[in-house]
PDB file of N, CA and C in Angstrom:
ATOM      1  N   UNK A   1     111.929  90.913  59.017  1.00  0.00           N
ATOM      2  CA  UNK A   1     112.624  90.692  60.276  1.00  0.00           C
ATOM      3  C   UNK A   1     113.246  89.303  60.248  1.00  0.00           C
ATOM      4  N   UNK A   2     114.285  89.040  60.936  1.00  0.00           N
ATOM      5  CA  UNK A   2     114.935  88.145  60.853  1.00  0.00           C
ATOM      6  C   UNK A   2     114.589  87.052  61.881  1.00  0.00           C
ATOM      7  N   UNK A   3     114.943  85.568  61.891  1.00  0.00           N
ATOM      8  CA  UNK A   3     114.314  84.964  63.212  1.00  0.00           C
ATOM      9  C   UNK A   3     114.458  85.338  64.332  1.00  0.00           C
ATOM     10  N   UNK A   4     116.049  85.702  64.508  1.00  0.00           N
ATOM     11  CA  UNK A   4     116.674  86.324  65.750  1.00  0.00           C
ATOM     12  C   UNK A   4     115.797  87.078  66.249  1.00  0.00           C
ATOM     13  N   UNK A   5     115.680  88.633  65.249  1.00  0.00           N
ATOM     14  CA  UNK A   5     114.766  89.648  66.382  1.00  0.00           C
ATOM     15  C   UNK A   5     113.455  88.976  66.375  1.00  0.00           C
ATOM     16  N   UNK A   6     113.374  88.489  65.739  1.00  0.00           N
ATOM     17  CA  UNK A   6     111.144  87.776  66.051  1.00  0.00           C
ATOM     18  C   UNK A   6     111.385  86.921  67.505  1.00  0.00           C
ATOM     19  N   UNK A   7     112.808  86.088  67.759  1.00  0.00           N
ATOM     20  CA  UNK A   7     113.225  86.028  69.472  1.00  0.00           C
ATOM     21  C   UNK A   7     113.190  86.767  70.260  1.00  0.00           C
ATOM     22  N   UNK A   8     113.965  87.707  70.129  1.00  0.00           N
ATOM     23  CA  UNK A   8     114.166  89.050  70.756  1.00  0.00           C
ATOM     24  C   UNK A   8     113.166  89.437  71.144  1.00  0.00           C
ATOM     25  N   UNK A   9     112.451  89.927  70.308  1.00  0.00           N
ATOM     26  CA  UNK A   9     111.148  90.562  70.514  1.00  0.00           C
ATOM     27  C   UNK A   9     110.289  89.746  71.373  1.00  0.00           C
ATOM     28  N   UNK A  10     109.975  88.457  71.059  1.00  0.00           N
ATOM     29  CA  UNK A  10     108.823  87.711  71.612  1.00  0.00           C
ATOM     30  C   UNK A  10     109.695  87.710  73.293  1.00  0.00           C
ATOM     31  N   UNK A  11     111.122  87.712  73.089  1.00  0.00           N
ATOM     32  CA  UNK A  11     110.975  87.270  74.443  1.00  0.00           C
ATOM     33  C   UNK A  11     111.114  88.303  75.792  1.00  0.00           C
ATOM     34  N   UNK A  12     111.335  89.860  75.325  1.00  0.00           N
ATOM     35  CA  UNK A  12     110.897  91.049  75.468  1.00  0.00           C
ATOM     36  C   UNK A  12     109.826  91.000  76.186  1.00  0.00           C
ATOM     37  N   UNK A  13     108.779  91.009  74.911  1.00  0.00           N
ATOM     38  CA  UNK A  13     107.381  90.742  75.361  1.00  0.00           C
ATOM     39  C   UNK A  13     107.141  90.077  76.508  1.00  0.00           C
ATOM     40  N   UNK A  14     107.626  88.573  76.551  1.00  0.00           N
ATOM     41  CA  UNK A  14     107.066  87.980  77.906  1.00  0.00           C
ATOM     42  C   UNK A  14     107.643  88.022  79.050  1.00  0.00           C
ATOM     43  N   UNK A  15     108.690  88.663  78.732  1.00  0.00           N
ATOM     44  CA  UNK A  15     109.158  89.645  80.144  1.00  0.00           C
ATOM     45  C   UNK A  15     108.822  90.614  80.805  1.00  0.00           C
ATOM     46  N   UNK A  16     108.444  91.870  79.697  1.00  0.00           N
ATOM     47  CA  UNK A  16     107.298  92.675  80.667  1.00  0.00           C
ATOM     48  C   UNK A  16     106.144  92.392  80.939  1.00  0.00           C
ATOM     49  N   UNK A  17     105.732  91.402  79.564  1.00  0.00           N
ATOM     50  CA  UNK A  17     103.960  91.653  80.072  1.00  0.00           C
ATOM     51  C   UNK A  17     104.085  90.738  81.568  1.00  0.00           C
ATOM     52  N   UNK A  18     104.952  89.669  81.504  1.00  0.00           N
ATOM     53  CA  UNK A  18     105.223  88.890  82.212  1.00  0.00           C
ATOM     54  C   UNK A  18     105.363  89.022  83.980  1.00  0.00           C
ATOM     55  N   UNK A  19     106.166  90.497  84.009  1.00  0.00           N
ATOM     56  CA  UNK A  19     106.608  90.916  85.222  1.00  0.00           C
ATOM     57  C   UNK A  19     104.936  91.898  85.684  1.00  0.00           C
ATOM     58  N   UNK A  20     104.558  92.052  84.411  1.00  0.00           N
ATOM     59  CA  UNK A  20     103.328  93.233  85.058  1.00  0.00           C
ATOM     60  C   UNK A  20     102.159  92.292  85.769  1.00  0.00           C
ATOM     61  N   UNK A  21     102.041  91.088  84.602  1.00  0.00           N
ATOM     62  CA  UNK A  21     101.067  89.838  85.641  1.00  0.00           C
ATOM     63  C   UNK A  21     101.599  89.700  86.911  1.00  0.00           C
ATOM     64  N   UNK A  22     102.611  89.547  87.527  1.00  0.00           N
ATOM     65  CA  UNK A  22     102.999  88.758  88.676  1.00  0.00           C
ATOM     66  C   UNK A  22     103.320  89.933  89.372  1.00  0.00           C
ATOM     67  N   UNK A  23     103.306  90.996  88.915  1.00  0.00           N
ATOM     68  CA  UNK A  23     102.576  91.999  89.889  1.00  0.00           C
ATOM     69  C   UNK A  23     101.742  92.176  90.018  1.00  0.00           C
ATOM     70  N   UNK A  24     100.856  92.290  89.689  1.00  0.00           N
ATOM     71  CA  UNK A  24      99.521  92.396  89.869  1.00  0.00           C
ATOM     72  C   UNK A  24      98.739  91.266  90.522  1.00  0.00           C
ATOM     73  N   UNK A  25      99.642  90.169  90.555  1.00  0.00           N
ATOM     74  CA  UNK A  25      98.937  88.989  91.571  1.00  0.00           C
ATOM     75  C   UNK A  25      99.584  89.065  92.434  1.00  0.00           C
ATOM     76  N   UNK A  26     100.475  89.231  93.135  1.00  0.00           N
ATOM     77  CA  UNK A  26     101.033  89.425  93.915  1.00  0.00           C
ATOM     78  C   UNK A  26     100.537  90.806  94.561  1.00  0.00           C
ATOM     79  N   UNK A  27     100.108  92.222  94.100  1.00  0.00           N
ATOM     80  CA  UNK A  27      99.572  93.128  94.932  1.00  0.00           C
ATOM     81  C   UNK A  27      97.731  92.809  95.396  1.00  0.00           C
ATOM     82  N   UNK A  28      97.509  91.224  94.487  1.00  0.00           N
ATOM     83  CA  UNK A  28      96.272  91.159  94.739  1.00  0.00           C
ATOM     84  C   UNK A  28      96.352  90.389  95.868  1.00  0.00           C
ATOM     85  N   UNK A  29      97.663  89.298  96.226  1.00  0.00           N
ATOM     86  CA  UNK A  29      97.484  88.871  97.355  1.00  0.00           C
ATOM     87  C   UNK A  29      97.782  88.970  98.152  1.00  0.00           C
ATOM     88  N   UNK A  30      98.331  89.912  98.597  1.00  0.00           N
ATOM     89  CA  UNK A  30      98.817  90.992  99.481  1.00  0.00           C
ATOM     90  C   UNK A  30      98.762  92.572  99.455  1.00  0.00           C
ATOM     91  N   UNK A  31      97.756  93.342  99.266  1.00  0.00           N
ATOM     92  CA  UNK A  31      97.326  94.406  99.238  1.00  0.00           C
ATOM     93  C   UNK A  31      97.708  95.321 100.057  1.00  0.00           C
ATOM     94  N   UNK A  32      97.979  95.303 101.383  1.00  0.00           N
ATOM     95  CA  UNK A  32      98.034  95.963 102.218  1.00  0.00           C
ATOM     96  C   UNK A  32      99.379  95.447 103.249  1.00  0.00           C
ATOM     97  N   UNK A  33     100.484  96.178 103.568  1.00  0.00           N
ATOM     98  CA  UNK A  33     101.485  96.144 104.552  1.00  0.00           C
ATOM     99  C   UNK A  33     101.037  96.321 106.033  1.00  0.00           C
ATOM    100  N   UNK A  34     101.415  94.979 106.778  1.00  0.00           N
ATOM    101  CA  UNK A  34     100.834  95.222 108.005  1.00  0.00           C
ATOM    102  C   UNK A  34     102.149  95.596 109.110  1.00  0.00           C
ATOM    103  N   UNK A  35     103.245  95.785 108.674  1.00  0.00           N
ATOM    104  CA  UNK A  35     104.190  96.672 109.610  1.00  0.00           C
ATOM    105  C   UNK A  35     104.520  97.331 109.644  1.00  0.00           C
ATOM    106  N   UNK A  36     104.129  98.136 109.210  1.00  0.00           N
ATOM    107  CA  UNK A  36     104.475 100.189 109.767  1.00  0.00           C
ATOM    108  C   UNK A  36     105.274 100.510 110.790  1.00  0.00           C
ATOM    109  N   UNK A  37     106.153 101.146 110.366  1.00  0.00           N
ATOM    110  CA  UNK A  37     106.950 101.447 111.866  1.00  0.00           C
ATOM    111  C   UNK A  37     105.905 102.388 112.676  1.00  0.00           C
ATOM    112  N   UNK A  38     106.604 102.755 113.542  1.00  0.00           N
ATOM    113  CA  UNK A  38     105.794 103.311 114.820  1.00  0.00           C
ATOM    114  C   UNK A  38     105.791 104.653 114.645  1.00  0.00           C
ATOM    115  N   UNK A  39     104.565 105.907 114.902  1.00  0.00           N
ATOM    116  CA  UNK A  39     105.280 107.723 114.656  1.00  0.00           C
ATOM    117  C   UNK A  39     105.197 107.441 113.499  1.00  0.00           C
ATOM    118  N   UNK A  40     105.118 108.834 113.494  1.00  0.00           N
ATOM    119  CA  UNK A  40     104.775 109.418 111.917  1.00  0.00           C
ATOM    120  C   UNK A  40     103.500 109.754 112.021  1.00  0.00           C
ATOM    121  N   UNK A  41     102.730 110.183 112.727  1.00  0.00           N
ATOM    122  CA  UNK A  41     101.500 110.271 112.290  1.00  0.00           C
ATOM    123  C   UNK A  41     101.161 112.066 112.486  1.00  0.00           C
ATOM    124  N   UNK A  42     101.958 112.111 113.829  1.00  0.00           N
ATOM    125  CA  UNK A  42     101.297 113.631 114.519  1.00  0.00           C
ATOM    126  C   UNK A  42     102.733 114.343 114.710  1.00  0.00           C
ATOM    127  N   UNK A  43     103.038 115.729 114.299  1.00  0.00           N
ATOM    128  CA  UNK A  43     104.334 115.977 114.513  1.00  0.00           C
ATOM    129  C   UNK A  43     104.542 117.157 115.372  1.00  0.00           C
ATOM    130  N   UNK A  44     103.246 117.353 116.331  1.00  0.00           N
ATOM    131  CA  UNK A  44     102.993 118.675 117.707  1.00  0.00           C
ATOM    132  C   UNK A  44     103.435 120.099 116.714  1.00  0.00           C
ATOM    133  N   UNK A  45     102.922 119.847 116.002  1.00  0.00           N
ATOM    134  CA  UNK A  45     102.651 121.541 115.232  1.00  0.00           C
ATOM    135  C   UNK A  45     101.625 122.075 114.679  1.00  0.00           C
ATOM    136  N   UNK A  46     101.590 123.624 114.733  1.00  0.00           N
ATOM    137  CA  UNK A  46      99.991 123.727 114.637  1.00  0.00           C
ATOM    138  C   UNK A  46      99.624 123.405 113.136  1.00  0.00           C
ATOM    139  N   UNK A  47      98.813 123.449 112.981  1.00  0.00           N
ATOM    140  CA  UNK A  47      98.489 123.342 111.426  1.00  0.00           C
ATOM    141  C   UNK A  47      99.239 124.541 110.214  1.00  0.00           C
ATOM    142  N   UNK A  48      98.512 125.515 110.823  1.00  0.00           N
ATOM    143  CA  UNK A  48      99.159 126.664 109.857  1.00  0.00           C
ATOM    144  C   UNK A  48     100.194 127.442 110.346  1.00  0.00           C
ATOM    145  N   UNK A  49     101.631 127.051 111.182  1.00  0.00           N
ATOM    146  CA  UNK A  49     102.325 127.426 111.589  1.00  0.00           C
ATOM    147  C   UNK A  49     103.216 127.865 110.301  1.00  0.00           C
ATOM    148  N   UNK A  50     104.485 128.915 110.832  1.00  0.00           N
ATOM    149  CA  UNK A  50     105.377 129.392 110.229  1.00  0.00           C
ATOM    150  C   UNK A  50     106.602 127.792 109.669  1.00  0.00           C
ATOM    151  N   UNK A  51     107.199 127.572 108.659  1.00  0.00           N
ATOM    152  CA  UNK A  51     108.239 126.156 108.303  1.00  0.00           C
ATOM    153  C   UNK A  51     109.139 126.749 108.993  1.00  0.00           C
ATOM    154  N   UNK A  52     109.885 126.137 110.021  1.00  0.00           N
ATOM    155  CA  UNK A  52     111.059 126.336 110.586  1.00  0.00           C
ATOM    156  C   UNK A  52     112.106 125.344 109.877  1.00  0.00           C
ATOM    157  N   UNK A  53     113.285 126.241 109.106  1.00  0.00           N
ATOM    158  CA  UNK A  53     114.134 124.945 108.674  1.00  0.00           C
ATOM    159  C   UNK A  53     115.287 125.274 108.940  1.00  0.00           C
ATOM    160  N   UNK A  54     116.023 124.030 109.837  1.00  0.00           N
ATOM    161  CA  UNK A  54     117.301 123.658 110.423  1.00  0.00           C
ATOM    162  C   UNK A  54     118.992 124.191 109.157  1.00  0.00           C
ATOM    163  N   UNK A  55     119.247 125.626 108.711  1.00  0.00           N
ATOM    164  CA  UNK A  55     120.067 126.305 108.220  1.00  0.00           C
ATOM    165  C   UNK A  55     121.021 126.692 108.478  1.00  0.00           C
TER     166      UNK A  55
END
């Protein structure tokens, strides 16, 4: 291999492994989203009703 790609490569490398650390600290310091929009939870239908779709 030539020096170039042994650059290439290395600097590849510390770009993904790179981006996967600073995700992973970043979902460690912030784990959880605290603004949810509003609704969404219950949509007044029975459980095992017939799918009605808007056609």
């Amino acid at each position: 291999m030539s020096a170039v790609a042994i650059v290439f490569l290395t600097l590849a490398i510390v770009i993904l492994w790179g981006g996967l650390i600073a995700s992973i600290l970043y979902l460690r310091a912030r784990p959880d989203r605290a603004d949810y929009p509003q609704g969404g939870e219950d949509d007044e239908r029975p459980a095992n009703a017939i799918i009605e779709r808007d056609t």
